[in-house]
PDB file of N, CA and C in Angstrom:
ATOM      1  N   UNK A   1       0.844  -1.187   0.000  1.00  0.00           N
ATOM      2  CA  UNK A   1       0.000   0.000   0.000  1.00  0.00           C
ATOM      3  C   UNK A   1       0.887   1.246   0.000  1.00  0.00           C
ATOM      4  N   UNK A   2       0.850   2.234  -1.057  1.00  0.00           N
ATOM      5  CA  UNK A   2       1.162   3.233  -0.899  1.00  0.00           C
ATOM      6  C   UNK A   2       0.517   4.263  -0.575  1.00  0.00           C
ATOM      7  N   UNK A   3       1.027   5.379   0.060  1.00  0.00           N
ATOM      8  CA  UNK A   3       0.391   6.689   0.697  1.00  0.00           C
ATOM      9  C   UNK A   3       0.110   7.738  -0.932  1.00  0.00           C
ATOM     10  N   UNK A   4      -1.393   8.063  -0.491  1.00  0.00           N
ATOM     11  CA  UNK A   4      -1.406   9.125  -2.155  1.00  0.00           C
ATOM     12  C   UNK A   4      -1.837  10.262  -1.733  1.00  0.00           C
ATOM     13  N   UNK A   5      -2.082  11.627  -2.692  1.00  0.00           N
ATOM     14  CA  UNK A   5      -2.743  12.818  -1.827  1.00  0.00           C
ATOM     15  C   UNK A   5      -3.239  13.152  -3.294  1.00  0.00           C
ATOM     16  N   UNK A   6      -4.426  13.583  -3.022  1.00  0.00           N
ATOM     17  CA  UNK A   6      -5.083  14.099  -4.421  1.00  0.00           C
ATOM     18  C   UNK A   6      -5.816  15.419  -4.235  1.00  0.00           C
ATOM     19  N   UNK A   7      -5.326  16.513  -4.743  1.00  0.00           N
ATOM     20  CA  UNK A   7      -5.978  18.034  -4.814  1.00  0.00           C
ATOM     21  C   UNK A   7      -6.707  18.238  -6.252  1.00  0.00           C
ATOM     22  N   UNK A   8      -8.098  18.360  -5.821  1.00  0.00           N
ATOM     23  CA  UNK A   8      -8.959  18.290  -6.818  1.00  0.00           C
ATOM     24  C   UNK A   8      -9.544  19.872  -6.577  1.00  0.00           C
ATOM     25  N   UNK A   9     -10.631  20.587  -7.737  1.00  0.00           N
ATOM     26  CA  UNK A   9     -11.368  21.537  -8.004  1.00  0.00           C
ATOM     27  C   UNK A   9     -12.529  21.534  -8.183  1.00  0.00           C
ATOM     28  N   UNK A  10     -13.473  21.535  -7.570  1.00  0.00           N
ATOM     29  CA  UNK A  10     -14.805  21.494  -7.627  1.00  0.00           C
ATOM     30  C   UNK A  10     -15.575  22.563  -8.620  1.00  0.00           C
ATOM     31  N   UNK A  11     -16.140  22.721  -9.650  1.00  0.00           N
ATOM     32  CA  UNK A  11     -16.771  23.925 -10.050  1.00  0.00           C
ATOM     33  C   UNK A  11     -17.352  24.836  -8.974  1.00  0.00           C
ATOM     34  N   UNK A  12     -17.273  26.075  -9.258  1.00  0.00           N
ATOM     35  CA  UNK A  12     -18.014  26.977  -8.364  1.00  0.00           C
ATOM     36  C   UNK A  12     -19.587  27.345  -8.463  1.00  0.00           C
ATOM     37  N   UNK A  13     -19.846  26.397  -9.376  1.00  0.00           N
ATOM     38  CA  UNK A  13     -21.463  26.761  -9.920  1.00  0.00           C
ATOM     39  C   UNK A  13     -22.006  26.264  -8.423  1.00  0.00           C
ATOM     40  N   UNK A  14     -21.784  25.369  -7.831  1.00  0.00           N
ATOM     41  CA  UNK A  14     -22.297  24.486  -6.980  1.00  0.00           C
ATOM     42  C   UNK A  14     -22.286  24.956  -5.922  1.00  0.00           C
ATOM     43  N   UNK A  15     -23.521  24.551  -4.865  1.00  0.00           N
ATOM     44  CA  UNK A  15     -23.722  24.737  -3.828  1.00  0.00           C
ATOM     45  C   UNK A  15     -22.598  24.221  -2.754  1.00  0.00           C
ATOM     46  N   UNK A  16     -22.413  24.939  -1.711  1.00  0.00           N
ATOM     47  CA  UNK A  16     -21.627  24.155  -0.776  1.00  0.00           C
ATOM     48  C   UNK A  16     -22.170  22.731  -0.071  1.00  0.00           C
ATOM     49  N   UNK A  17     -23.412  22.480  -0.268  1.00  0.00           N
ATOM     50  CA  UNK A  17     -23.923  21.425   0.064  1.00  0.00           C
ATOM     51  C   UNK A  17     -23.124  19.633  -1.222  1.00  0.00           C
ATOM     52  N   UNK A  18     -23.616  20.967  -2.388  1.00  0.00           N
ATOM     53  CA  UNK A  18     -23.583  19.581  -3.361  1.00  0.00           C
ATOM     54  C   UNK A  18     -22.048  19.672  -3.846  1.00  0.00           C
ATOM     55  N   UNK A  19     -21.240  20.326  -3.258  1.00  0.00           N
ATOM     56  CA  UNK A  19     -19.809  20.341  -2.889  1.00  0.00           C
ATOM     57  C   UNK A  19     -19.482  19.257  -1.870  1.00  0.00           C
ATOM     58  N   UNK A  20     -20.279  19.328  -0.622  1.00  0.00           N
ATOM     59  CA  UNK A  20     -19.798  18.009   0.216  1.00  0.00           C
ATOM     60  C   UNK A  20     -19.951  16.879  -0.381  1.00  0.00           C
ATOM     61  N   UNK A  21     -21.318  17.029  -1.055  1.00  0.00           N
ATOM     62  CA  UNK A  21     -21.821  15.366  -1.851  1.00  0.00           C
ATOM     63  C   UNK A  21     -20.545  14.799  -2.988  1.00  0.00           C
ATOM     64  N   UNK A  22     -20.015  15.712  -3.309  1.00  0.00           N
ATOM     65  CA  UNK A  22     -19.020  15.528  -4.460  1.00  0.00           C
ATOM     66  C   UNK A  22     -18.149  14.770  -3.843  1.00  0.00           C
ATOM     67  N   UNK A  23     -17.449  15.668  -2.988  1.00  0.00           N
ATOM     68  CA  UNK A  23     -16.554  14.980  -1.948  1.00  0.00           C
ATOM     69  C   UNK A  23     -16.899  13.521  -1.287  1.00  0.00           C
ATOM     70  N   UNK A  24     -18.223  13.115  -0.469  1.00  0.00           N
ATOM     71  CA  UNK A  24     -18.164  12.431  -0.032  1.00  0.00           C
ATOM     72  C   UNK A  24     -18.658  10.791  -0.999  1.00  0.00           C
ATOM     73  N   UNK A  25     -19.103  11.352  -2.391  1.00  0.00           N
ATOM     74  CA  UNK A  25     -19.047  10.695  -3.180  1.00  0.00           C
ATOM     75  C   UNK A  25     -17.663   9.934  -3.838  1.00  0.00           C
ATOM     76  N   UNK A  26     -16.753  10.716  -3.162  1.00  0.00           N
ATOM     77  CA  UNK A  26     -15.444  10.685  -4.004  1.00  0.00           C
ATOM     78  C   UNK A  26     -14.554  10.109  -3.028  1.00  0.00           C
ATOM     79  N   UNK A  27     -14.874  10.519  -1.712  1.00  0.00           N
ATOM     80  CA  UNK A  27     -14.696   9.447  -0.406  1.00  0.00           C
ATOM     81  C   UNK A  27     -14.983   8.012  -0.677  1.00  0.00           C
ATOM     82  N   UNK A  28     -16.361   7.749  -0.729  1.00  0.00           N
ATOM     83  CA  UNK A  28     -16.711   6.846  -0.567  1.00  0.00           C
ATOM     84  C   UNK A  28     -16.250   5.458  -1.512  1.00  0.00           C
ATOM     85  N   UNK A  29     -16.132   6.170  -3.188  1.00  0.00           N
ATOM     86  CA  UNK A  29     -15.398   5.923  -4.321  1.00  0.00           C
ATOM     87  C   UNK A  29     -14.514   5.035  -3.944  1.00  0.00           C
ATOM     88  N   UNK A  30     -13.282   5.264  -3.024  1.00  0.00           N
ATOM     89  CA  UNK A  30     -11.875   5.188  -3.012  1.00  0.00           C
ATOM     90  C   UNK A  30     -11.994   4.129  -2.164  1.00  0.00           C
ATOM     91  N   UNK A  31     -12.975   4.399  -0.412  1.00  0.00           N
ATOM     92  CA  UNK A  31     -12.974   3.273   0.037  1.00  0.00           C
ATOM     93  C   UNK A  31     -13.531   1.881  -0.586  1.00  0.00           C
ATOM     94  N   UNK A  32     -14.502   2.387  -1.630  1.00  0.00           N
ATOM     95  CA  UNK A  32     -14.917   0.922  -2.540  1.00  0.00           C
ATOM     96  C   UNK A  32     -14.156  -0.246  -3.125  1.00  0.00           C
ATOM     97  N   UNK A  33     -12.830   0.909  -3.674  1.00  0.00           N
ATOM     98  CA  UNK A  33     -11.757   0.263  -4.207  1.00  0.00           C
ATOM     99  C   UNK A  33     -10.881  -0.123  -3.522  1.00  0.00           C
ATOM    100  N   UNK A  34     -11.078  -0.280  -1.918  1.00  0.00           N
ATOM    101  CA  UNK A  34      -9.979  -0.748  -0.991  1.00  0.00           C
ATOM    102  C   UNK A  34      -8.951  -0.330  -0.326  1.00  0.00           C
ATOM    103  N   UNK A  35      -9.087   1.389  -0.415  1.00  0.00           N
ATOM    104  CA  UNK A  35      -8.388   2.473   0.014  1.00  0.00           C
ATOM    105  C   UNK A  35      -8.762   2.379   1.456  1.00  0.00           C
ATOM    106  N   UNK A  36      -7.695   3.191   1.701  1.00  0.00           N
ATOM    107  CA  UNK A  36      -8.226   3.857   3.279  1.00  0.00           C
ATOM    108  C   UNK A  36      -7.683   5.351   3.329  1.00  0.00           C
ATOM    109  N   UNK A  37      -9.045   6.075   3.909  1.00  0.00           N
ATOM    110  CA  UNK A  37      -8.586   7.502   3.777  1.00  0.00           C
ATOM    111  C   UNK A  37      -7.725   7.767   5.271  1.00  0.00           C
ATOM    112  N   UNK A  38      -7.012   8.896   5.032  1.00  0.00           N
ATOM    113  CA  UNK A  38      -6.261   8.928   6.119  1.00  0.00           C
ATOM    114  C   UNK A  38      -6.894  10.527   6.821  1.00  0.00           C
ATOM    115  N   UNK A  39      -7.256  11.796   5.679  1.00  0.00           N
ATOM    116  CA  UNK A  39      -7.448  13.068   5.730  1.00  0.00           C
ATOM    117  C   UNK A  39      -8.067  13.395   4.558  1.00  0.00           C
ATOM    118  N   UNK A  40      -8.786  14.330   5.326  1.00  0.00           N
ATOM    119  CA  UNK A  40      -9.563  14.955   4.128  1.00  0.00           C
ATOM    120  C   UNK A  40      -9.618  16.470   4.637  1.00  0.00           C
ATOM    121  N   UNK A  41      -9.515  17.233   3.366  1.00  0.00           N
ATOM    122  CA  UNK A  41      -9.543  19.084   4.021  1.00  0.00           C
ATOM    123  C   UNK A  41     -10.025  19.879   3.120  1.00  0.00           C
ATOM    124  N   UNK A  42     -11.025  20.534   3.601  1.00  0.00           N
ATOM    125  CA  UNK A  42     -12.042  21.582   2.604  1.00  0.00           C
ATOM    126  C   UNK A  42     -11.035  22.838   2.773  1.00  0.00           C
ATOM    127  N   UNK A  43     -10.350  23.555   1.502  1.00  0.00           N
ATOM    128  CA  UNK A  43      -9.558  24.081   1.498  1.00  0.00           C
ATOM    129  C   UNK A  43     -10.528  25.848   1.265  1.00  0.00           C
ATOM    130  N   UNK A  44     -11.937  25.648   1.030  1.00  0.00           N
ATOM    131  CA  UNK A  44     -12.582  26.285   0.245  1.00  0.00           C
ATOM    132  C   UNK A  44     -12.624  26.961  -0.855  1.00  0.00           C
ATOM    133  N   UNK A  45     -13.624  27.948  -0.979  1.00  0.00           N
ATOM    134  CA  UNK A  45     -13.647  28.809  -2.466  1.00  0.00           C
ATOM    135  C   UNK A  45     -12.535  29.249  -2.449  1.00  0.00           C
ATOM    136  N   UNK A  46     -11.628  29.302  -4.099  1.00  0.00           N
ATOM    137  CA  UNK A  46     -10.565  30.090  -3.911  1.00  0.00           C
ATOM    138  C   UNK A  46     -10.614  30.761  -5.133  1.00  0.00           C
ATOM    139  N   UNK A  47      -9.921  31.985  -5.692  1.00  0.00           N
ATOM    140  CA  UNK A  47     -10.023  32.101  -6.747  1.00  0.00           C
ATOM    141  C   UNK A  47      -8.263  31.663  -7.412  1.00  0.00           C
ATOM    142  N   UNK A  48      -8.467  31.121  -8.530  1.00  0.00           N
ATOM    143  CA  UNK A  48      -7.660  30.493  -9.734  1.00  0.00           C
ATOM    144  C   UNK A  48      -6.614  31.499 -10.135  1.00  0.00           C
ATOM    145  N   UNK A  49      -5.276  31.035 -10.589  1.00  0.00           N
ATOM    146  CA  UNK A  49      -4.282  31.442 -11.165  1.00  0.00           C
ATOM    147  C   UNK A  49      -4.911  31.824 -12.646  1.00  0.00           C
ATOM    148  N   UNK A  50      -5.183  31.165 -13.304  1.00  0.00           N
ATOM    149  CA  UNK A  50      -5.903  31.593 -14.531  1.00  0.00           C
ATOM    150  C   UNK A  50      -7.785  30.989 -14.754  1.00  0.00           C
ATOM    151  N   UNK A  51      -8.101  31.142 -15.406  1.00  0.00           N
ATOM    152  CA  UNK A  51      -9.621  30.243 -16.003  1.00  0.00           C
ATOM    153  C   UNK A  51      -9.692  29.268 -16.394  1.00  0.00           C
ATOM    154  N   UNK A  52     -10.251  28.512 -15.652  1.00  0.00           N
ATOM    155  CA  UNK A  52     -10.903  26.903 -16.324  1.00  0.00           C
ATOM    156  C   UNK A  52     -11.892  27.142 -16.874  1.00  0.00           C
ATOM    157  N   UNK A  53     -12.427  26.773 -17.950  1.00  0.00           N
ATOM    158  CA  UNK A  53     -13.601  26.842 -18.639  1.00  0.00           C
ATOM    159  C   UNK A  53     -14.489  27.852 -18.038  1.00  0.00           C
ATOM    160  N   UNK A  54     -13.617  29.306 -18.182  1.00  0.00           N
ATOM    161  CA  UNK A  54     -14.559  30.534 -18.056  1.00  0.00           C
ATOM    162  C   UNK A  54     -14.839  30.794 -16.701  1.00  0.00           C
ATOM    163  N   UNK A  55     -14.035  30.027 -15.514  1.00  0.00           N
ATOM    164  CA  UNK A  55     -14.255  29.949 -14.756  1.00  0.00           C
ATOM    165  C   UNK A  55     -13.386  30.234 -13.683  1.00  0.00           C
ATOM    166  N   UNK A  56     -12.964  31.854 -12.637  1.00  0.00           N
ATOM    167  CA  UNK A  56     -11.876  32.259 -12.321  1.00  0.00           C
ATOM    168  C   UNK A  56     -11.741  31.380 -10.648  1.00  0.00           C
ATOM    169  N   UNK A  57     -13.118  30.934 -10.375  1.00  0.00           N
ATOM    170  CA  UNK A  57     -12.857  30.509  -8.876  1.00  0.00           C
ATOM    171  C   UNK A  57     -12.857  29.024  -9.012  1.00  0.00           C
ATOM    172  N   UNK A  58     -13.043  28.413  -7.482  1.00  0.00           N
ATOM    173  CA  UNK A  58     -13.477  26.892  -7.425  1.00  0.00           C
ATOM    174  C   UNK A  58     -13.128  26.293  -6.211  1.00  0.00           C
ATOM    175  N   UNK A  59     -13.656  25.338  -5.615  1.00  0.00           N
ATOM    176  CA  UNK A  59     -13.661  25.045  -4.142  1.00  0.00           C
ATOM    177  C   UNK A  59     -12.879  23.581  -4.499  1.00  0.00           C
ATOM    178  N   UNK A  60     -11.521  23.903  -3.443  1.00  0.00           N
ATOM    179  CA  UNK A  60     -10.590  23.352  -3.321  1.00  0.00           C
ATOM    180  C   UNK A  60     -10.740  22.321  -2.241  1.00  0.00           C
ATOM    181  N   UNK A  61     -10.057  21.106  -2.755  1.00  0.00           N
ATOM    182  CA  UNK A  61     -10.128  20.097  -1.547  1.00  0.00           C
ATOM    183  C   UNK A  61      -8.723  19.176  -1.970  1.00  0.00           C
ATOM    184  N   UNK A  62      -8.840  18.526  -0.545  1.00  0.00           N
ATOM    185  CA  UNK A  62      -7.525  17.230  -0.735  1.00  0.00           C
ATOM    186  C   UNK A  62      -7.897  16.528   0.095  1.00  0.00           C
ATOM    187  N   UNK A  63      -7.445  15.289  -0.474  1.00  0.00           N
ATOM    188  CA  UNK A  63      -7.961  14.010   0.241  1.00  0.00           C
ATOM    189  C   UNK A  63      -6.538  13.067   0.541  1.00  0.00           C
ATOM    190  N   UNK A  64      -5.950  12.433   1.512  1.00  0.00           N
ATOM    191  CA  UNK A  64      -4.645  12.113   1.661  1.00  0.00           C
ATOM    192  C   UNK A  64      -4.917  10.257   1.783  1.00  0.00           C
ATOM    193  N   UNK A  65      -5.102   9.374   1.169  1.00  0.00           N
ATOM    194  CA  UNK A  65      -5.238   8.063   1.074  1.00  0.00           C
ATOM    195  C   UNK A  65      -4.312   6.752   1.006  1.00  0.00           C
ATOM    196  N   UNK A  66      -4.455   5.737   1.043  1.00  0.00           N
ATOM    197  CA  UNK A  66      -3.646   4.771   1.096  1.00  0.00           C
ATOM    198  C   UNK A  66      -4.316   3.813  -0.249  1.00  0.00           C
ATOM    199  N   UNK A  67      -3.448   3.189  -0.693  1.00  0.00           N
ATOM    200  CA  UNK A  67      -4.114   2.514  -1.532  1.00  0.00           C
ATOM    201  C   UNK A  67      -3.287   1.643  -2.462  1.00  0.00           C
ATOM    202  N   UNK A  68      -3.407   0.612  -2.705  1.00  0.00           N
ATOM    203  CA  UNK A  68      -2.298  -0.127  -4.297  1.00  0.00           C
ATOM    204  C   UNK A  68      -2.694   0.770  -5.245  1.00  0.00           C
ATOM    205  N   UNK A  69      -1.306   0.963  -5.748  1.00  0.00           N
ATOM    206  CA  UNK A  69      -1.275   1.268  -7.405  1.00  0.00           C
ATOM    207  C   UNK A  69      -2.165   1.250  -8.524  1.00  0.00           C
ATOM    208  N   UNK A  70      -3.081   0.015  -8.609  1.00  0.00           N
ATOM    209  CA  UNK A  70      -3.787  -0.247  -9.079  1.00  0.00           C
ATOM    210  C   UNK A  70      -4.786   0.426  -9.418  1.00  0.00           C
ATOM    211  N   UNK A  71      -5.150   1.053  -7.833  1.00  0.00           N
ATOM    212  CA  UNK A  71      -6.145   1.871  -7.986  1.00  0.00           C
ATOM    213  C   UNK A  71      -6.540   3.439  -8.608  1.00  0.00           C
ATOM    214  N   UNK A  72      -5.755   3.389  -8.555  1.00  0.00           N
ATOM    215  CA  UNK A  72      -5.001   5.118  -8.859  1.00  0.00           C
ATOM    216  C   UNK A  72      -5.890   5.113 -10.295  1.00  0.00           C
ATOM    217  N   UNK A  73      -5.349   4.648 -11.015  1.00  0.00           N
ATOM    218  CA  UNK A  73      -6.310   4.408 -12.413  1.00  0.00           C
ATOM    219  C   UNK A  73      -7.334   4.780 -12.722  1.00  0.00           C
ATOM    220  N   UNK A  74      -8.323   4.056 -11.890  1.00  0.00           N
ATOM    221  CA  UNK A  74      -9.514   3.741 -12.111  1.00  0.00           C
ATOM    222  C   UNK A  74      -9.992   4.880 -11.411  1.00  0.00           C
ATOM    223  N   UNK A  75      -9.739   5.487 -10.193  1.00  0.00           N
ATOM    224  CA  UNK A  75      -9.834   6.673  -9.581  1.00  0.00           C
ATOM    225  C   UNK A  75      -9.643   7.638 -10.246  1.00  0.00           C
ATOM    226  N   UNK A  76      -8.399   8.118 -11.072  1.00  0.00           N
ATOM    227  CA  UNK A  76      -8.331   8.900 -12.065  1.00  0.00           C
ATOM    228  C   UNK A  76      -9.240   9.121 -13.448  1.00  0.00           C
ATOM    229  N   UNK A  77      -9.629   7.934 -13.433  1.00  0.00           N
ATOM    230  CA  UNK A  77     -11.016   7.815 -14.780  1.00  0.00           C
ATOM    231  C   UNK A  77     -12.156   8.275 -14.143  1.00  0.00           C
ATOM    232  N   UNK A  78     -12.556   7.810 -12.834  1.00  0.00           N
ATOM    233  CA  UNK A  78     -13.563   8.268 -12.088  1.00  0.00           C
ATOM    234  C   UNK A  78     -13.780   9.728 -11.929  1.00  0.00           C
ATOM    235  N   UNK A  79     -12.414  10.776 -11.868  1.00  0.00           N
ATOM    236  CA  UNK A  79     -12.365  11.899 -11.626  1.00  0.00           C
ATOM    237  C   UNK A  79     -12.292  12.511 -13.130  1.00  0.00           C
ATOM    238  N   UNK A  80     -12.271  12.291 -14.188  1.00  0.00           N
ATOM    239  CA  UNK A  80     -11.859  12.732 -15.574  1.00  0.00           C
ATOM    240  C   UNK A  80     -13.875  12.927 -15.760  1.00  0.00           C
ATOM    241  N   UNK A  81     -13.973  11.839 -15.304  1.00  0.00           N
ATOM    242  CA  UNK A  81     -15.758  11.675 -16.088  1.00  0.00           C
ATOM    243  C   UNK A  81     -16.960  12.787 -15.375  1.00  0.00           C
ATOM    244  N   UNK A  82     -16.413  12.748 -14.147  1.00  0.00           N
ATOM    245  CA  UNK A  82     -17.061  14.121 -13.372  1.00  0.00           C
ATOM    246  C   UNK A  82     -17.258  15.325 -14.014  1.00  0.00           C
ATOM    247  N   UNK A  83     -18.284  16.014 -13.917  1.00  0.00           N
ATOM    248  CA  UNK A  83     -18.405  17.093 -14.900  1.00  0.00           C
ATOM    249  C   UNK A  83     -18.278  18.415 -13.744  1.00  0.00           C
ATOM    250  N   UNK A  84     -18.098  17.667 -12.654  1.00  0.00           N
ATOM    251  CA  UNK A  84     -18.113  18.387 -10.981  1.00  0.00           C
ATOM    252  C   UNK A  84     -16.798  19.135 -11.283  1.00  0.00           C
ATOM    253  N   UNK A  85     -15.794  18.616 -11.978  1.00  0.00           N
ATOM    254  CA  UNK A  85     -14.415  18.199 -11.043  1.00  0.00           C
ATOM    255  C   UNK A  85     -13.406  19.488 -12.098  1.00  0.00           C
ATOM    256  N   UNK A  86     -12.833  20.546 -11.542  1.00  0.00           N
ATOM    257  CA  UNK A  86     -12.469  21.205 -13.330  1.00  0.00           C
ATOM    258  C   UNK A  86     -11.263  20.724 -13.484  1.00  0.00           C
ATOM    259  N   UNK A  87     -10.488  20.423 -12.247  1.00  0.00           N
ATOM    260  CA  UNK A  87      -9.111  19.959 -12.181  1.00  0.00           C
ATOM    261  C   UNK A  87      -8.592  18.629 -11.044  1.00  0.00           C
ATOM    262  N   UNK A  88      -7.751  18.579 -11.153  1.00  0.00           N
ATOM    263  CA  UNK A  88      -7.181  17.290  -9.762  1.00  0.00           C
ATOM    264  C   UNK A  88      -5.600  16.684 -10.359  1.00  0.00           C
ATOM    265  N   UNK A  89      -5.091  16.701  -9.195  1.00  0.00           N
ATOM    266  CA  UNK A  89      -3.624  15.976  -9.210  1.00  0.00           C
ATOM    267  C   UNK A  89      -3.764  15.101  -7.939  1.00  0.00           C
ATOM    268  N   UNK A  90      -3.153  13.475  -8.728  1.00  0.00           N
ATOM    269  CA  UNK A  90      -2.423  12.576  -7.409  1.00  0.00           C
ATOM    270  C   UNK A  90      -1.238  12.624  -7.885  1.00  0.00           C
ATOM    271  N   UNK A  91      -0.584  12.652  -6.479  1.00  0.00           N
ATOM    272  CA  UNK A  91       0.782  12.324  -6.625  1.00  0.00           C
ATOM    273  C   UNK A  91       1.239  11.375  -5.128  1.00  0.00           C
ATOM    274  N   UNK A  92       1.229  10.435  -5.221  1.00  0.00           N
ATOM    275  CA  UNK A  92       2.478   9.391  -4.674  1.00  0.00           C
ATOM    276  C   UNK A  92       3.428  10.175  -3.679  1.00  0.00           C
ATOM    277  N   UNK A  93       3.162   9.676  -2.307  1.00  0.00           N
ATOM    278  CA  UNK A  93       3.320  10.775  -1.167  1.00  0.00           C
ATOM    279  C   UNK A  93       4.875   9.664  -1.011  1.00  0.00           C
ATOM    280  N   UNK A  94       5.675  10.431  -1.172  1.00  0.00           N
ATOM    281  CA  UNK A  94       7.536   9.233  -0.594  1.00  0.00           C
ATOM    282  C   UNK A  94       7.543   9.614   1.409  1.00  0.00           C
ATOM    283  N   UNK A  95       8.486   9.103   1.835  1.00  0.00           N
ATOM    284  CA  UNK A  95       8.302   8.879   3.557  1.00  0.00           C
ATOM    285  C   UNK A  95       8.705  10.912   3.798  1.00  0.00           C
ATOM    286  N   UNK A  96       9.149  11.540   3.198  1.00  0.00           N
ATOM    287  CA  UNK A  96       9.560  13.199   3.554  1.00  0.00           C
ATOM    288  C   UNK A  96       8.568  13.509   3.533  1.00  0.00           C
ATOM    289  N   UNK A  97       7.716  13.363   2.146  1.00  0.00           N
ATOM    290  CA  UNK A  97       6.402  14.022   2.241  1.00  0.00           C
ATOM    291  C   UNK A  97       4.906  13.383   3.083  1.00  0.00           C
ATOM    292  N   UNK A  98       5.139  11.867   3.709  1.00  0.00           N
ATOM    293  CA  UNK A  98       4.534  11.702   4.730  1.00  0.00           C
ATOM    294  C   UNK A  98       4.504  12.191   5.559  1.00  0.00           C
ATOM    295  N   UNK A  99       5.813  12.200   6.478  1.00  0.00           N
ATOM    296  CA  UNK A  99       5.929  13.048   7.706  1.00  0.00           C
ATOM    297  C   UNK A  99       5.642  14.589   7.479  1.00  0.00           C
ATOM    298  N   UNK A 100       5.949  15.213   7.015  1.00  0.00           N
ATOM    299  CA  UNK A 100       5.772  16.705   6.616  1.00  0.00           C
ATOM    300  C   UNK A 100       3.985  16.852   6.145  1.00  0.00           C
ATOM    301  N   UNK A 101       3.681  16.106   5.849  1.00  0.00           N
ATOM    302  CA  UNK A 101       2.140  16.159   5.723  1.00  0.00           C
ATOM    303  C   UNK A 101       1.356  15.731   7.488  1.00  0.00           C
ATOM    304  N   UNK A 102       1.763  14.566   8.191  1.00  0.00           N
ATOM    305  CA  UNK A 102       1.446  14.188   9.470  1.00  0.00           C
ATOM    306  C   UNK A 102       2.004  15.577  10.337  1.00  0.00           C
ATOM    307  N   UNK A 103       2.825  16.265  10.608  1.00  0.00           N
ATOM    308  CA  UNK A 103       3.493  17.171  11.094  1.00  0.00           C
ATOM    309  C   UNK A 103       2.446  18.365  11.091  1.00  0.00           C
ATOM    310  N   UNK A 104       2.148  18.620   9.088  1.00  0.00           N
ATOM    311  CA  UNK A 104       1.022  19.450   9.127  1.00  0.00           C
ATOM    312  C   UNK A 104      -0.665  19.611   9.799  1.00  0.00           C
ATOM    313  N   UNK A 105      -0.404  18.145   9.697  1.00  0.00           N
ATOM    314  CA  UNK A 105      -1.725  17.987  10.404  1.00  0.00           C
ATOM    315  C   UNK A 105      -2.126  18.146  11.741  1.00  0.00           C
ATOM    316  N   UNK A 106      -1.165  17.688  12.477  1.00  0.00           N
ATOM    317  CA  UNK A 106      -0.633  18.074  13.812  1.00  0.00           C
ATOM    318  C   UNK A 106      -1.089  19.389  14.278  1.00  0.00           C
ATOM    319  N   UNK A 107      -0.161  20.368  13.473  1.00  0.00           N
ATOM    320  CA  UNK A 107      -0.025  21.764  13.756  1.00  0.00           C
ATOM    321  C   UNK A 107      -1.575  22.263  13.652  1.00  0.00           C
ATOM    322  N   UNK A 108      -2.331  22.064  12.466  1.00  0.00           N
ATOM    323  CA  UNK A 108      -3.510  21.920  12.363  1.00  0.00           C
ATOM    324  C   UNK A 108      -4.884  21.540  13.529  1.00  0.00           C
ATOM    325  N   UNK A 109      -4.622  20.297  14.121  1.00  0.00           N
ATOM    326  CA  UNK A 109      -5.115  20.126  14.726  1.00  0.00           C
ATOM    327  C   UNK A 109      -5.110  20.743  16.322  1.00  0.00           C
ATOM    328  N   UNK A 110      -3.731  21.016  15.986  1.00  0.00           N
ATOM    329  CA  UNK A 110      -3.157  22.026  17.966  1.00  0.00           C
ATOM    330  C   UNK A 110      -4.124  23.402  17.277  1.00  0.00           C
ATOM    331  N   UNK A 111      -4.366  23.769  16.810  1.00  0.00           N
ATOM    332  CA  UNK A 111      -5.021  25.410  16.680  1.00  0.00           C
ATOM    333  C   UNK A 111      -6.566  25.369  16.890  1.00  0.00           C
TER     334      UNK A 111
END
């Protein structure tokens, strides 16, 4: 099992409600495939470096997971087909960027 972290973009058309549903749709997704989530963080509305499809804002999230290789895939197809979703990166967390992510969370959680 490797550690993954995925920062995705929600359109801003959407309610903050059907923003959680996205999310917890996308939760739930991952545990289907045999993941285990570790963190999840509503980063909120933000506005964009440039425009996605006409679009300068978008509600930011990351989800920090465990999971085989395998899955990554099929998760990534899952997130391509979303019409929710304007953007998203996984990237494959190595043991520096574990700890430095656990550390963050930490600090996070002391406030």
């Amino acid at each position: 099992m490797n550690s993954y972290e995925t920062v995705f973009i929600l359109t801003p058309v959407l309610s903050e409600d059907q923003a959680k549903e996205a999310v917890q749709k996308f939760e739930g997704d991952i545990k289907g495939m045999g993941a285990k989530i570790k963190h999840s963080e509503n980063w909120g509305l933000r506005k964009m470096a440039y425009p996605i499809q006409k679009k300068s804002t978008g509600f930011y999230y990351l989800i920090e997971f465990e999971a085989a290789g395998s899955v990554i895939a099929d998760y990534e197809l899952m997130m391509k087909r979303d019409e929710r979703v304007l953007r998203f990166l996984t990237v494959r967390m190595d043991a520096d960027h574990v700890a430095y992510a656990e550390k963050r969370r930490a600090k996070l959680a002391a406030n």
